[in-house]
PDB file of N, CA and C in Angstrom:
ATOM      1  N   UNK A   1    -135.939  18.153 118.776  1.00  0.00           N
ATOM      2  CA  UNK A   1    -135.495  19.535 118.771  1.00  0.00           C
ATOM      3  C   UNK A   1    -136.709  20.440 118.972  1.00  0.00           C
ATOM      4  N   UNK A   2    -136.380  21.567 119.723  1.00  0.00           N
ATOM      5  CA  UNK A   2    -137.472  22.586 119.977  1.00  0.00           C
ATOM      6  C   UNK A   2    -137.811  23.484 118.954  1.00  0.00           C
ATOM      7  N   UNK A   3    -139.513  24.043 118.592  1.00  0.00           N
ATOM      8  CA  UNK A   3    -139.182  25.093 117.424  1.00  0.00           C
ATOM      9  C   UNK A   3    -138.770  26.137 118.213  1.00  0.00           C
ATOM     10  N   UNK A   4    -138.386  27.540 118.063  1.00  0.00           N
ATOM     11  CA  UNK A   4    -138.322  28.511 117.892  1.00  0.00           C
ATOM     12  C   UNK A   4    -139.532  29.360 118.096  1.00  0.00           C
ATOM     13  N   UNK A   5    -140.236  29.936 119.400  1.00  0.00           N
ATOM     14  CA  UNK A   5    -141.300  30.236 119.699  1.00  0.00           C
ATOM     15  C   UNK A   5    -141.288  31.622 119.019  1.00  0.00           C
ATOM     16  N   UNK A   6    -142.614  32.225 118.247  1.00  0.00           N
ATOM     17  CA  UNK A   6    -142.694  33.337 117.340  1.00  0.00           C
ATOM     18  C   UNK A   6    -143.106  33.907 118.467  1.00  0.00           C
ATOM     19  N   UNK A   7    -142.677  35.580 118.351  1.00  0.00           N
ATOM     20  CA  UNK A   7    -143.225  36.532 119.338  1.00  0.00           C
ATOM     21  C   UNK A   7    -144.093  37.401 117.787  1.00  0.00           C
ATOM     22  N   UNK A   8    -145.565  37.356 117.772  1.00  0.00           N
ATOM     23  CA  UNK A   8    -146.120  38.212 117.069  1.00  0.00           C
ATOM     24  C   UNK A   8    -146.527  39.806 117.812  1.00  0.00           C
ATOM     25  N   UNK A   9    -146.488  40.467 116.334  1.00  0.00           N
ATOM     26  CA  UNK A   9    -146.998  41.715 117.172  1.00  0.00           C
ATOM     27  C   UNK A   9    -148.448  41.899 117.010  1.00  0.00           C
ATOM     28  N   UNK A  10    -148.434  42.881 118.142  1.00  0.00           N
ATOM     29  CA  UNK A  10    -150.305  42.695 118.426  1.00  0.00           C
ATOM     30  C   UNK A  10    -150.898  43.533 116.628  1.00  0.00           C
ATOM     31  N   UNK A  11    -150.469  43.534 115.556  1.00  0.00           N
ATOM     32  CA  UNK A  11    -151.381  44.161 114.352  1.00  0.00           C
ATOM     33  C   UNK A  11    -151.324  43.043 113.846  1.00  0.00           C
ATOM     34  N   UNK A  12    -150.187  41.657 113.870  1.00  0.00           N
ATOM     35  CA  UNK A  12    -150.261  40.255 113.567  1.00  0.00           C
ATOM     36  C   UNK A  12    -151.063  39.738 113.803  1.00  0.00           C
ATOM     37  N   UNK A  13    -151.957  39.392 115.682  1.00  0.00           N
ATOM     38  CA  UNK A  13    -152.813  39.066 116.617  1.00  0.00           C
ATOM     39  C   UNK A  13    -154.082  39.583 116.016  1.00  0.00           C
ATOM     40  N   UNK A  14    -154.348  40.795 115.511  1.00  0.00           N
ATOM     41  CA  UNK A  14    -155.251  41.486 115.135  1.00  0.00           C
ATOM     42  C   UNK A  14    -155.981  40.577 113.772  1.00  0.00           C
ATOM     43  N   UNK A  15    -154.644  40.905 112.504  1.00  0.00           N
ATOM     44  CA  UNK A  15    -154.952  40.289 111.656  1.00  0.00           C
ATOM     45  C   UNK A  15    -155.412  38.662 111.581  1.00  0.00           C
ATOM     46  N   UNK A  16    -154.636  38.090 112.485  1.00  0.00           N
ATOM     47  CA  UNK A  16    -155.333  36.574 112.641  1.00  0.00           C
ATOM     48  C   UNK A  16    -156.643  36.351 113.373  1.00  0.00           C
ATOM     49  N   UNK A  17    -157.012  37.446 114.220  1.00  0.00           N
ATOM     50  CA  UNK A  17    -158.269  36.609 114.910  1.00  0.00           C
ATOM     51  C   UNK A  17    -158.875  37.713 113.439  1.00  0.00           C
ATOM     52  N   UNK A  18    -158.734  38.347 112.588  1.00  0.00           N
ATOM     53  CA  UNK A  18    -159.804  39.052 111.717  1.00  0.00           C
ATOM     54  C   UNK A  18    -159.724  37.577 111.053  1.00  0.00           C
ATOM     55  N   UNK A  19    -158.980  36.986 110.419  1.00  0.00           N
ATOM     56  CA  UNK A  19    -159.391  36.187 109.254  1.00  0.00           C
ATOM     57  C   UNK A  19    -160.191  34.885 109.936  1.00  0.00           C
ATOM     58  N   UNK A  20    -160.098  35.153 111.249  1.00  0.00           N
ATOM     59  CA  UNK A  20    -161.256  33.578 111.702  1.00  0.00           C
ATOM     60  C   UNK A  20    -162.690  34.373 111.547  1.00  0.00           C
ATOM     61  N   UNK A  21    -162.590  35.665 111.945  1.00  0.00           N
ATOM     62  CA  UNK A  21    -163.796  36.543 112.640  1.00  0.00           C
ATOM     63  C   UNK A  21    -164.727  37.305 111.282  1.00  0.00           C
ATOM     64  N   UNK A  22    -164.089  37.571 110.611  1.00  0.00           N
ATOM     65  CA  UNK A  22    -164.503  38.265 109.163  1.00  0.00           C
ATOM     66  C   UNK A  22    -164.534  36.981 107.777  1.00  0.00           C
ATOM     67  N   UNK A  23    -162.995  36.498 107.697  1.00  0.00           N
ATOM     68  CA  UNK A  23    -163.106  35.476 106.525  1.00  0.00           C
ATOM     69  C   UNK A  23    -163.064  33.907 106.791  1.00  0.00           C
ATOM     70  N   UNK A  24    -163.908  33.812 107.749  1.00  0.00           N
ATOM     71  CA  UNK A  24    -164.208  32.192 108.429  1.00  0.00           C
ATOM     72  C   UNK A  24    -163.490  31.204 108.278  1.00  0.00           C
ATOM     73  N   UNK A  25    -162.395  32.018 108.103  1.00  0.00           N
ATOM     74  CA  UNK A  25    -161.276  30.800 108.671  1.00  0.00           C
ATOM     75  C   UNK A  25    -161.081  30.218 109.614  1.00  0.00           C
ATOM     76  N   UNK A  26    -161.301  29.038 109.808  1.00  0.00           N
ATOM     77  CA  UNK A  26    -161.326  27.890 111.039  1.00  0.00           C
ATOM     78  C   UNK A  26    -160.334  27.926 111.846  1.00  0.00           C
ATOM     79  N   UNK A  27    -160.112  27.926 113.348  1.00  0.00           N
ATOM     80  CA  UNK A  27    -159.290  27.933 114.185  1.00  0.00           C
ATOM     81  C   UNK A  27    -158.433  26.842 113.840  1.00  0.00           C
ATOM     82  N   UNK A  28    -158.378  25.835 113.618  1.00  0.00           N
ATOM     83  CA  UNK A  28    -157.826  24.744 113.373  1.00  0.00           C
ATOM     84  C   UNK A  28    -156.629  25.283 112.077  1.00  0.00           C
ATOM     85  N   UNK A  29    -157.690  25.935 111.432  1.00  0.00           N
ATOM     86  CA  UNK A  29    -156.494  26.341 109.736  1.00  0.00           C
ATOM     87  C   UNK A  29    -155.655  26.906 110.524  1.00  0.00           C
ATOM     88  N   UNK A  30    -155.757  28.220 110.922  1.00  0.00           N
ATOM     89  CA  UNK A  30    -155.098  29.229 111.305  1.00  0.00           C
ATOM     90  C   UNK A  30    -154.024  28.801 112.249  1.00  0.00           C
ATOM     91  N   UNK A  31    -154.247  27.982 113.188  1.00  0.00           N
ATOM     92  CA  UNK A  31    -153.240  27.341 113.967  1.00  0.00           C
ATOM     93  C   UNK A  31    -152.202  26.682 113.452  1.00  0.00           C
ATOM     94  N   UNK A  32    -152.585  25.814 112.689  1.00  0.00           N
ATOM     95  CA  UNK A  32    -151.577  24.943 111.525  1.00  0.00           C
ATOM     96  C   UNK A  32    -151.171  25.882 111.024  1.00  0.00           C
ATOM     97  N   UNK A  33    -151.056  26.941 110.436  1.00  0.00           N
ATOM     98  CA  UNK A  33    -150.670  27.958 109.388  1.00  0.00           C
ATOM     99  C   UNK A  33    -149.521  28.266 110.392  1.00  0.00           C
ATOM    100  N   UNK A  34    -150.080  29.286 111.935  1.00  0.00           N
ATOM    101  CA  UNK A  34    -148.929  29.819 112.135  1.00  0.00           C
ATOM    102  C   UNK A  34    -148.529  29.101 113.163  1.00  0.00           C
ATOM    103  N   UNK A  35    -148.996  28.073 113.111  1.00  0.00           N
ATOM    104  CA  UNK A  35    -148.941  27.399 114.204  1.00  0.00           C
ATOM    105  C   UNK A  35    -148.507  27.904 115.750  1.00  0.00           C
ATOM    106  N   UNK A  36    -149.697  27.929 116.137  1.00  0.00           N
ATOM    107  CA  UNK A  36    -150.067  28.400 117.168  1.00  0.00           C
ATOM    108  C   UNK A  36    -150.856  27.088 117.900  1.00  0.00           C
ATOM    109  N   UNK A  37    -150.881  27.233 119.097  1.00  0.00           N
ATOM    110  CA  UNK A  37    -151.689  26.487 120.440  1.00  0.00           C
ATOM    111  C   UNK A  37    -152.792  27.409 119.670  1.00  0.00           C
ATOM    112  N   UNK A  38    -154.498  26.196 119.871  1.00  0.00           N
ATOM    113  CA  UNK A  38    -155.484  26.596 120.145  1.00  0.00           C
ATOM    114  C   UNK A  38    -156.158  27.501 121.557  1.00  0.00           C
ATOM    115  N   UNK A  39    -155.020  27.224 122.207  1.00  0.00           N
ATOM    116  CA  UNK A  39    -155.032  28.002 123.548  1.00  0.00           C
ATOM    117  C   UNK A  39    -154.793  29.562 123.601  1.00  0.00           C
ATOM    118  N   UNK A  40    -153.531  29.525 122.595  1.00  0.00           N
ATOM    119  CA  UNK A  40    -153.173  30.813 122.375  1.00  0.00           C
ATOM    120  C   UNK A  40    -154.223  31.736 122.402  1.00  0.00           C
ATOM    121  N   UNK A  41    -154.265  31.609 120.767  1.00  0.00           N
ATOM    122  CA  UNK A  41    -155.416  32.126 120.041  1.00  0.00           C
ATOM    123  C   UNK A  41    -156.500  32.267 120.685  1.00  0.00           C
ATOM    124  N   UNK A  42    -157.230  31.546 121.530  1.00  0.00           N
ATOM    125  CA  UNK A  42    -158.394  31.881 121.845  1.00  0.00           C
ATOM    126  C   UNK A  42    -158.075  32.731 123.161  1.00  0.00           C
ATOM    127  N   UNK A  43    -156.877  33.015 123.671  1.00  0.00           N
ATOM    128  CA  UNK A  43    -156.574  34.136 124.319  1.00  0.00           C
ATOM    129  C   UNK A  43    -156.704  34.978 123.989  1.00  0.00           C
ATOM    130  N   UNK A  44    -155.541  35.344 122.480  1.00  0.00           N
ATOM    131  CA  UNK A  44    -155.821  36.296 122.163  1.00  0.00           C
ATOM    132  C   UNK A  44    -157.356  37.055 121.767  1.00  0.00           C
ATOM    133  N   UNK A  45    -158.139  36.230 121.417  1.00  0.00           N
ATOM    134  CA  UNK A  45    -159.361  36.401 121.398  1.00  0.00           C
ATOM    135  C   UNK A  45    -160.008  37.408 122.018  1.00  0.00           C
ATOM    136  N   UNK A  46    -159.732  36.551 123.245  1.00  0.00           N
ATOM    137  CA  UNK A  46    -160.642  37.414 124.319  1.00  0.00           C
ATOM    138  C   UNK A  46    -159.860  38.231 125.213  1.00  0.00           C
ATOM    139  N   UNK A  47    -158.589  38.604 124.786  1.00  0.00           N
ATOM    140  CA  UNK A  47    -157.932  39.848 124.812  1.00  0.00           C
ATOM    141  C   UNK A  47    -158.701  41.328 123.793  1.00  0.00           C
ATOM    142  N   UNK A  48    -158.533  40.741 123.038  1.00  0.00           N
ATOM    143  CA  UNK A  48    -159.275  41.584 121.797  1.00  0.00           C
ATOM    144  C   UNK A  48    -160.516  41.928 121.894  1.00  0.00           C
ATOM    145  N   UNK A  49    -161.207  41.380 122.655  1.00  0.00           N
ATOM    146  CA  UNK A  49    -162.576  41.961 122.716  1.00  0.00           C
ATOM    147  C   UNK A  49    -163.139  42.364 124.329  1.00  0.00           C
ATOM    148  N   UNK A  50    -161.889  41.815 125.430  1.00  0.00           N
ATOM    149  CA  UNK A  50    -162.437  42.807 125.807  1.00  0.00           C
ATOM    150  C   UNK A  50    -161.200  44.005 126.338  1.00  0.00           C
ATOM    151  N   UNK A  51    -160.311  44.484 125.373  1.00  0.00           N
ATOM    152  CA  UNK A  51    -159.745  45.635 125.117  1.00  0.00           C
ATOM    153  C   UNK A  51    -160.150  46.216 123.844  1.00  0.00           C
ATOM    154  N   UNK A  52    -161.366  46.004 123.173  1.00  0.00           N
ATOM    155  CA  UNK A  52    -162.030  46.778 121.989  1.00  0.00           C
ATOM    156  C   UNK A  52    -161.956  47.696 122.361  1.00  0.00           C
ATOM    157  N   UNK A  53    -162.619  48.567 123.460  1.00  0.00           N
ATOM    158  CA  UNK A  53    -163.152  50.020 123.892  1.00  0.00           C
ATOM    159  C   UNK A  53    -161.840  50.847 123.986  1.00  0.00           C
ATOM    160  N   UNK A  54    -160.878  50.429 123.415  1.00  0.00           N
ATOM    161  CA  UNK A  54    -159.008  51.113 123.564  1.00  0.00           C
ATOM    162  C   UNK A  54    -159.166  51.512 122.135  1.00  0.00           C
ATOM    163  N   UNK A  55    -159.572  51.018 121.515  1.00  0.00           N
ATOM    164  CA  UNK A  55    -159.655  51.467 120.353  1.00  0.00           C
ATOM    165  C   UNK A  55    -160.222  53.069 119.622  1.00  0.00           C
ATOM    166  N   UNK A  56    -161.410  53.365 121.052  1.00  0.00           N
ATOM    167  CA  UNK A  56    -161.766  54.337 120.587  1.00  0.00           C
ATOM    168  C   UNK A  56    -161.586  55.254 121.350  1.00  0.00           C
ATOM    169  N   UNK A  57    -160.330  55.066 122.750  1.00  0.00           N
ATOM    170  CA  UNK A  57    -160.550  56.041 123.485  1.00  0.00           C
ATOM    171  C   UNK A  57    -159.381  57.241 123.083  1.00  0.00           C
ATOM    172  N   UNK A  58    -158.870  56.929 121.701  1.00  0.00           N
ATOM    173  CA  UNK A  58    -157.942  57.853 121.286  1.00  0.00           C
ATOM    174  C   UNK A  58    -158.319  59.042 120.716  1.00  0.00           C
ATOM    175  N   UNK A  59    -159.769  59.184 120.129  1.00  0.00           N
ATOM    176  CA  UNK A  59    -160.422  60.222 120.160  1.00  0.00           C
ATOM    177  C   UNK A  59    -160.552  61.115 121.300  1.00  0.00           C
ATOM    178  N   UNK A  60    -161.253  60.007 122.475  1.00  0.00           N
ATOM    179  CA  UNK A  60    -161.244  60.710 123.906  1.00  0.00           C
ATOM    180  C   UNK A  60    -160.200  61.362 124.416  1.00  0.00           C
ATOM    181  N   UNK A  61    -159.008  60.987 124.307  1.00  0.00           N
ATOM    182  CA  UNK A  61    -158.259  61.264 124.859  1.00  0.00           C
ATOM    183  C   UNK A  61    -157.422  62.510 123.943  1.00  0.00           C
ATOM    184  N   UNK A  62    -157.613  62.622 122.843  1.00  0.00           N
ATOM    185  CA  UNK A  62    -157.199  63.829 122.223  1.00  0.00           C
ATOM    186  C   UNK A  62    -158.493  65.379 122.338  1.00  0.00           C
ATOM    187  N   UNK A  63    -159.807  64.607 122.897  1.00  0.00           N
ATOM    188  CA  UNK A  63    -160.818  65.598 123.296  1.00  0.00           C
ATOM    189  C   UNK A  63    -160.380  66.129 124.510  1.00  0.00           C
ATOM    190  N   UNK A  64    -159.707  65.552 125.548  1.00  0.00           N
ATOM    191  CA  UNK A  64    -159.451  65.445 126.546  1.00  0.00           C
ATOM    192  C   UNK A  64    -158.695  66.416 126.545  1.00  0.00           C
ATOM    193  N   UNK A  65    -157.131  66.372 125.856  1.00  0.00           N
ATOM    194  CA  UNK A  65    -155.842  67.096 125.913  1.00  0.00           C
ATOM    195  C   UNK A  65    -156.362  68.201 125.225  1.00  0.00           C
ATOM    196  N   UNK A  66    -157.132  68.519 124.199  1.00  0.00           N
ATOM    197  CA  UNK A  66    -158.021  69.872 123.982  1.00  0.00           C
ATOM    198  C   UNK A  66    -158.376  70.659 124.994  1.00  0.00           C
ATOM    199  N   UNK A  67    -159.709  70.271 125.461  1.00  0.00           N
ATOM    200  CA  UNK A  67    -160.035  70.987 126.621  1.00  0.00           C
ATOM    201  C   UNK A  67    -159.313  70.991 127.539  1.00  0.00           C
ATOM    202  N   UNK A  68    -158.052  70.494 128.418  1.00  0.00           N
ATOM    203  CA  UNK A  68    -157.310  70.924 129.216  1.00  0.00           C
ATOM    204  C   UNK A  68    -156.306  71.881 128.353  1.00  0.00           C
ATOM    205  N   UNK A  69    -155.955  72.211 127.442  1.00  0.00           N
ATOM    206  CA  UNK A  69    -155.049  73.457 126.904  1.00  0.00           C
ATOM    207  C   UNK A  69    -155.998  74.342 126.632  1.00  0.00           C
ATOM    208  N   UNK A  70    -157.730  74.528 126.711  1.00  0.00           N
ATOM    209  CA  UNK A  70    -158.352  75.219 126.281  1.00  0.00           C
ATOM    210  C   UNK A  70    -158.329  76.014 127.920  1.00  0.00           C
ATOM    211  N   UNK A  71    -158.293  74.911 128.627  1.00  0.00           N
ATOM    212  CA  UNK A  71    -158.367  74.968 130.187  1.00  0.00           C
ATOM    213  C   UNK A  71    -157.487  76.142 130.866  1.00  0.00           C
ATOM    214  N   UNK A  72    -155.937  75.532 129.938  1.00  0.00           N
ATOM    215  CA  UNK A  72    -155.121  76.561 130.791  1.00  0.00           C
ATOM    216  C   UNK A  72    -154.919  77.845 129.899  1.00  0.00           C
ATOM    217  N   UNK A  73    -155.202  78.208 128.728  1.00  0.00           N
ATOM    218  CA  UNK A  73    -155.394  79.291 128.137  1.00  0.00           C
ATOM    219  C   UNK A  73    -156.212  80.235 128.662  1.00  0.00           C
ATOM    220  N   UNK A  74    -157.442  79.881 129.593  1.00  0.00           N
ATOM    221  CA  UNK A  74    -158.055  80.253 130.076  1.00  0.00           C
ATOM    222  C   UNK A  74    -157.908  81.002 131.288  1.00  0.00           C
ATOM    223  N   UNK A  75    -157.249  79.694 132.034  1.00  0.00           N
ATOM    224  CA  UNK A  75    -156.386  80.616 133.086  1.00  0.00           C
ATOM    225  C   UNK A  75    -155.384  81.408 132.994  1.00  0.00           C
ATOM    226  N   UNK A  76    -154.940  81.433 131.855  1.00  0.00           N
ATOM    227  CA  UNK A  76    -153.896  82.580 131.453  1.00  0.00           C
ATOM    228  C   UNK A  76    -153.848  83.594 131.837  1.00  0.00           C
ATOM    229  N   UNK A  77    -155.372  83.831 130.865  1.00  0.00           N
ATOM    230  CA  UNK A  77    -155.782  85.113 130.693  1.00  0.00           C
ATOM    231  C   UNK A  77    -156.203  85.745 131.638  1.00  0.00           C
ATOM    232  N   UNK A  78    -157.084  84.872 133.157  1.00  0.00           N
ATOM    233  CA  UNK A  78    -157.376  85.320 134.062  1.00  0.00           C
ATOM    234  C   UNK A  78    -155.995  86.050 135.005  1.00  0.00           C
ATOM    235  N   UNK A  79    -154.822  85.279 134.965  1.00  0.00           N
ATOM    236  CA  UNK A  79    -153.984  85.985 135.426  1.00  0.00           C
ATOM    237  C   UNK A  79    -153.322  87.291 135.263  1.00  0.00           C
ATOM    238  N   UNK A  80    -153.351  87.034 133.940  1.00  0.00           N
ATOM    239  CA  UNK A  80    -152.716  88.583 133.225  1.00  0.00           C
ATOM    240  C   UNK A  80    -153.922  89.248 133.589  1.00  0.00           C
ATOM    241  N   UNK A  81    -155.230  89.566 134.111  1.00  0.00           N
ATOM    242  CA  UNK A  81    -156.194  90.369 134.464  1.00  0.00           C
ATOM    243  C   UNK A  81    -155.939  90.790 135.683  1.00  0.00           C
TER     244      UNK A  81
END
């Protein structure tokens, strides 16, 4: 009989590569646990690091939507002139 393939969500993905990456939990544990392919996991891996820089572009991107409403306030005013 087949298991039942888990769809995790990516704060699940997160939390499991933290406990290999922070609390040295062995790929091997972690697999048995949620059992997962060693394949998986080390996807997800290197999903995770190299989409790190997403992490911080939510600052950027709220700097961003600032200065474009600072943008068109601006032109507002030029019109009503």
């Amino acid at each position: 009989m087949k298991r039942k393939r888990k769809n995790y969500s990516a704060n699940e993905k997160v939390a499991i590569i933290k406990r290999h990456l922070v609390d040295k939990v062995s790929v091997s544990d972690l697999c048995d646990e949620y059992l997962l392919n060693p394949t998986v996991f080390y996807r997800w891996q290197k999903e995770f690091f190299e989409n790190g820089a997403a992490a911080f572009e939510k600052s950027d991107a709220r700097r961003q939507r600032a200065e474009r409403k600072r943008f068109e306030e601006l032109e507002a005013k030029l019109q009503v002139k």
